[in-house]
N, C-alpha and C. Protein backbone atom coordinates (compact mmCIF):
# COMPACT_ATOMS: atom_id res chain seq x y z
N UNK A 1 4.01 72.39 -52.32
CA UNK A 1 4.55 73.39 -51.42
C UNK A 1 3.93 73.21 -50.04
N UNK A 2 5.06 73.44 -48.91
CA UNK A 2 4.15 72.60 -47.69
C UNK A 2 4.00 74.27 -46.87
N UNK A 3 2.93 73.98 -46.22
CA UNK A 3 2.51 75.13 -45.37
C UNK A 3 3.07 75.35 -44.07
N UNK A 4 3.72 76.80 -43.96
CA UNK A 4 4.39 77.15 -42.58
C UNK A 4 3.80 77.05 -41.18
N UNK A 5 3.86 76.25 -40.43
CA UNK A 5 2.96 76.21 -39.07
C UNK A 5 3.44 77.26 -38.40
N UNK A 6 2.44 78.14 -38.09
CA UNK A 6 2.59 79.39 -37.04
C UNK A 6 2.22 78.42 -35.66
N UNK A 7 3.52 78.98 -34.60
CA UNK A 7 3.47 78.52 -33.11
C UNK A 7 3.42 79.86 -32.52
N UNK A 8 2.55 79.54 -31.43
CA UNK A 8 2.89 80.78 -30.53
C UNK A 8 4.27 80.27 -29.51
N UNK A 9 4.55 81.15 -28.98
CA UNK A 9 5.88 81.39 -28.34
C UNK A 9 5.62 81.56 -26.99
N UNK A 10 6.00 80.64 -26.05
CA UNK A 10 5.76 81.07 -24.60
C UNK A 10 7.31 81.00 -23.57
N UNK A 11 6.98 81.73 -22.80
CA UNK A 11 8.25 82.19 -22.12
C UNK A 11 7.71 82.22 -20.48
N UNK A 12 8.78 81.52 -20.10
CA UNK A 12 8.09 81.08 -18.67
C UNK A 12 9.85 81.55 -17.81
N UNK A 13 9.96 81.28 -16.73
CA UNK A 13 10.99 81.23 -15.64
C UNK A 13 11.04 79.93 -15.35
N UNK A 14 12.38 79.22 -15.10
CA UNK A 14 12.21 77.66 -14.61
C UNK A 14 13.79 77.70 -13.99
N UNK A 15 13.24 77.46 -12.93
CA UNK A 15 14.10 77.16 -11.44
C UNK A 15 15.07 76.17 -11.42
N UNK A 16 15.90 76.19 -10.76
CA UNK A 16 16.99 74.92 -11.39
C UNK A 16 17.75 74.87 -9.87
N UNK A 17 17.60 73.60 -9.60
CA UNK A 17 18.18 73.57 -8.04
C UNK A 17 19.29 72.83 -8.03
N UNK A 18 20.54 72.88 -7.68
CA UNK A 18 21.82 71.59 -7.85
C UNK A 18 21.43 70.41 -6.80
N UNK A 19 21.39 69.18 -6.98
CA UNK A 19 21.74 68.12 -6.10
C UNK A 19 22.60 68.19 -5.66
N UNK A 20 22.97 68.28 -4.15
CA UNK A 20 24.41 68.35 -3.80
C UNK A 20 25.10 66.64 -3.53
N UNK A 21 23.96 66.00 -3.29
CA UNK A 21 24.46 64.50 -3.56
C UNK A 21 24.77 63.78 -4.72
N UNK A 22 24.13 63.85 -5.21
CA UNK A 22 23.88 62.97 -6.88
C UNK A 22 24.05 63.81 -7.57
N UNK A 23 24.86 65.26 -8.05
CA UNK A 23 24.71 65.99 -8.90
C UNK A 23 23.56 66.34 -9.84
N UNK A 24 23.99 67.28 -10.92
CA UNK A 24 22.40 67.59 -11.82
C UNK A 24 21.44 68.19 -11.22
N UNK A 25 20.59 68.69 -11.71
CA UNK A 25 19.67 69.85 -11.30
C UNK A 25 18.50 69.12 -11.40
N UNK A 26 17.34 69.86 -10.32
CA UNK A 26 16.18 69.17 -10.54
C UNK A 26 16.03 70.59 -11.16
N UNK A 27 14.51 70.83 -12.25
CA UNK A 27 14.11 72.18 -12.39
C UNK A 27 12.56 71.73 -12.66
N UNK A 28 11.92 73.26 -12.16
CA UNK A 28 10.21 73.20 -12.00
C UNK A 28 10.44 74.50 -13.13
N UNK A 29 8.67 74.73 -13.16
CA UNK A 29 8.19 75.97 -14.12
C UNK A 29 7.10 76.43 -12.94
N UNK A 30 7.34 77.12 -12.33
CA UNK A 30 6.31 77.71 -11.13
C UNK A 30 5.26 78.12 -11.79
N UNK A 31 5.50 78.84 -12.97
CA UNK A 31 4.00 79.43 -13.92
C UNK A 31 3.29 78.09 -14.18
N UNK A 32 3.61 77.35 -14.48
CA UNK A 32 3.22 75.78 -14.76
C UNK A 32 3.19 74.49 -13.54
N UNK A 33 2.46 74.75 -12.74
CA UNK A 33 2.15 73.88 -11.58
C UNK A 33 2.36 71.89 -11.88
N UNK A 34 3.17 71.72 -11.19
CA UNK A 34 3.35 70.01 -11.87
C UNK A 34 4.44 69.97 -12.84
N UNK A 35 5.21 70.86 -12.95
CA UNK A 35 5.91 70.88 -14.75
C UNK A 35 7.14 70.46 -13.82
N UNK A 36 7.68 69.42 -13.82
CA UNK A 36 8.87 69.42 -13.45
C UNK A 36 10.13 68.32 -14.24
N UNK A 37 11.33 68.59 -13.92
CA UNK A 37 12.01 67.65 -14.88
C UNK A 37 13.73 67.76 -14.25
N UNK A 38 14.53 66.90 -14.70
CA UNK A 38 15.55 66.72 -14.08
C UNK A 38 17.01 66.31 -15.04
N UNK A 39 18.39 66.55 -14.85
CA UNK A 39 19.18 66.22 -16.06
C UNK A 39 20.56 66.15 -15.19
N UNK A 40 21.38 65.82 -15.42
CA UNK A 40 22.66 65.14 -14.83
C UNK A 40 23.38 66.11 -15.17
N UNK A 41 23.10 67.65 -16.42
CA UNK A 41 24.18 68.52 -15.88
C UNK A 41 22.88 69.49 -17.01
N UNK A 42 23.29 71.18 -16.54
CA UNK A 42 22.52 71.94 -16.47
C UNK A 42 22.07 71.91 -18.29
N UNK A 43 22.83 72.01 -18.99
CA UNK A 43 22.50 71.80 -20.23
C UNK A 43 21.16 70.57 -20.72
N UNK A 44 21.64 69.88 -19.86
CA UNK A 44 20.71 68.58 -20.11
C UNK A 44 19.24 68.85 -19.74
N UNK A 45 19.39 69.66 -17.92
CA UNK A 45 18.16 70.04 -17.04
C UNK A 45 17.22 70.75 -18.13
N UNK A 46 17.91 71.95 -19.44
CA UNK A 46 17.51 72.53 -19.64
C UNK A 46 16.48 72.06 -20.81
N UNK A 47 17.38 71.34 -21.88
CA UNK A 47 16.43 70.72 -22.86
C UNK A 47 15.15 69.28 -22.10
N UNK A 48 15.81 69.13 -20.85
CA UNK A 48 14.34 67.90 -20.41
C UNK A 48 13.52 68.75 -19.95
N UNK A 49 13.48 70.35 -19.53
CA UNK A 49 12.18 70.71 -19.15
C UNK A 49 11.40 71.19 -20.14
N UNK A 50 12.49 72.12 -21.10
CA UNK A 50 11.53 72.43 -23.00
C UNK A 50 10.92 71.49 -22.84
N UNK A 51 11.27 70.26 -23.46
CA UNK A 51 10.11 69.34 -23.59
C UNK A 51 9.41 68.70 -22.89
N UNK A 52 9.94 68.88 -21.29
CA UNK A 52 8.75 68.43 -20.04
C UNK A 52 7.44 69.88 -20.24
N UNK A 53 7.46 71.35 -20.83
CA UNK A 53 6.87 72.71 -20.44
C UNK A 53 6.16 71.97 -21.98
N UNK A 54 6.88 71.60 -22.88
CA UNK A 54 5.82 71.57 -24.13
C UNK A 54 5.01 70.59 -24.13
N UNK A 55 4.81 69.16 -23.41
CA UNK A 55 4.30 68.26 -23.36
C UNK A 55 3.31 69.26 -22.25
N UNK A 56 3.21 69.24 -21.21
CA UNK A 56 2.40 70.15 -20.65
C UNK A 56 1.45 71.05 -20.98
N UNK A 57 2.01 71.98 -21.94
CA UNK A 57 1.34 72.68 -22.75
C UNK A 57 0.11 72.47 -23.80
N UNK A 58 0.72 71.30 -24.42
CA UNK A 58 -0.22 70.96 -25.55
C UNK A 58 -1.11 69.90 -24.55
N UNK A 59 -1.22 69.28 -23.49
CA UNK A 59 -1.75 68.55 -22.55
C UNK A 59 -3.17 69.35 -22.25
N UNK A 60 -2.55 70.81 -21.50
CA UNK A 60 -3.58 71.55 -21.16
C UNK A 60 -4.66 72.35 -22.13
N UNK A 61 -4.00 72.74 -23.41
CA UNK A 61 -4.49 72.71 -24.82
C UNK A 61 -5.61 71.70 -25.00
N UNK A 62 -5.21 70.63 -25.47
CA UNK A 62 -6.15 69.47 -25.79
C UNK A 62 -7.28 69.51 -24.82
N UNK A 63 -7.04 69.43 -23.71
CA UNK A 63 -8.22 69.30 -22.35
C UNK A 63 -9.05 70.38 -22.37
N UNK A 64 -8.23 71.18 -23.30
CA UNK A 64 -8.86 72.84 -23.61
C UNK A 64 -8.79 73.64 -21.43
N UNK A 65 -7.89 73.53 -21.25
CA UNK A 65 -7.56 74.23 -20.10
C UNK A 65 -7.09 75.57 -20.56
N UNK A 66 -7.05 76.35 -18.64
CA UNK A 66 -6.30 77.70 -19.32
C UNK A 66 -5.14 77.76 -19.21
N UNK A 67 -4.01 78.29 -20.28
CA UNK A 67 -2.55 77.91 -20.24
C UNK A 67 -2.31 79.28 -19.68
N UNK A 68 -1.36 79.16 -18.79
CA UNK A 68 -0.82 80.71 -18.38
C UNK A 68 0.27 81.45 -19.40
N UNK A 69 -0.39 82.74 -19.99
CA UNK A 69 0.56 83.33 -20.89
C UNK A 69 1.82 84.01 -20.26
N UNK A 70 1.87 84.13 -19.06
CA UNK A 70 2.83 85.04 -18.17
C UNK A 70 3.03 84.70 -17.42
N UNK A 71 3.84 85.05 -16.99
CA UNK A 71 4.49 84.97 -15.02
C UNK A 71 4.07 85.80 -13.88
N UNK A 72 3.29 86.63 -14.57
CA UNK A 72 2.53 87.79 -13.30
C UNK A 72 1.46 87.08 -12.33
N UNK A 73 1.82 85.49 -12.66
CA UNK A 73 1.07 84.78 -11.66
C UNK A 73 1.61 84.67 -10.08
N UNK A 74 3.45 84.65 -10.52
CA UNK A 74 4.27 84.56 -8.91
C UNK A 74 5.99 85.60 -9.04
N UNK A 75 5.68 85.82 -7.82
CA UNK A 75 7.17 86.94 -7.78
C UNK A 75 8.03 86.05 -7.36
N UNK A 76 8.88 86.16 -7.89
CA UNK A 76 10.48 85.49 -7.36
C UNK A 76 11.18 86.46 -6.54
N UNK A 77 11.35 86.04 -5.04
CA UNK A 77 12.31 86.90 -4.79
C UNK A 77 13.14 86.39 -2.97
N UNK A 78 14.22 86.84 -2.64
CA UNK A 78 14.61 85.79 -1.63
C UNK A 78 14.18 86.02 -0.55
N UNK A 79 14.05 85.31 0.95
CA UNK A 79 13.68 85.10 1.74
C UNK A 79 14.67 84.70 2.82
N UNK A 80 14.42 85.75 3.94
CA UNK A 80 15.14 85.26 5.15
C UNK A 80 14.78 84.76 6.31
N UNK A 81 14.91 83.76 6.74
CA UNK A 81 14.29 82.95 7.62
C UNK A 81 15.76 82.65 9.03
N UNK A 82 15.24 83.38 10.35
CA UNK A 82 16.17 83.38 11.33
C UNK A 82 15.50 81.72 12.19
N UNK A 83 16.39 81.29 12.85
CA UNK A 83 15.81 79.52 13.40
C UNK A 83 17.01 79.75 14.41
């Protein structure tokens, strides 16, 4: 009988910007500094950053770093800039 691995569960915000040239989205994890990843259509963007945020994760794990459990690290919100 094989034993159930308990995961913890993390939940982040991840940004998704369109290329207006080359199509596809680039997307970051702002809670996750460096986490970034890219996909030729948004579905795609979405499963290359899961596993760009989980490679990250277990990265900072191993190194025994501190992983951010939340987002109360940065506010999202828009910005108007007159030029």
């Amino acid at each position: 009988m094989s034993k159930a691995v308990r995961r913890k569960v993390y939940r982040y915000t991840a940004v998704f910007e369109p290329d207006p040239d080359d199509g596809g989205f680039t997307v970051t994890i702002p809670a996750l500094p460096g986490c970034i990843s890219e996909g030729d259509t948004f579905e795609e963007a979405m499963t290359n950053i899961k596993d760009a945020a989980a490679l990250y994760l277990q990265t900072m794990k191993r190194r025994r770093y501190a992983v951010a459990d939340s987002e109360e690290a940065f506010i999202l919100a828009p910005v108007q800039i007159a030029v």
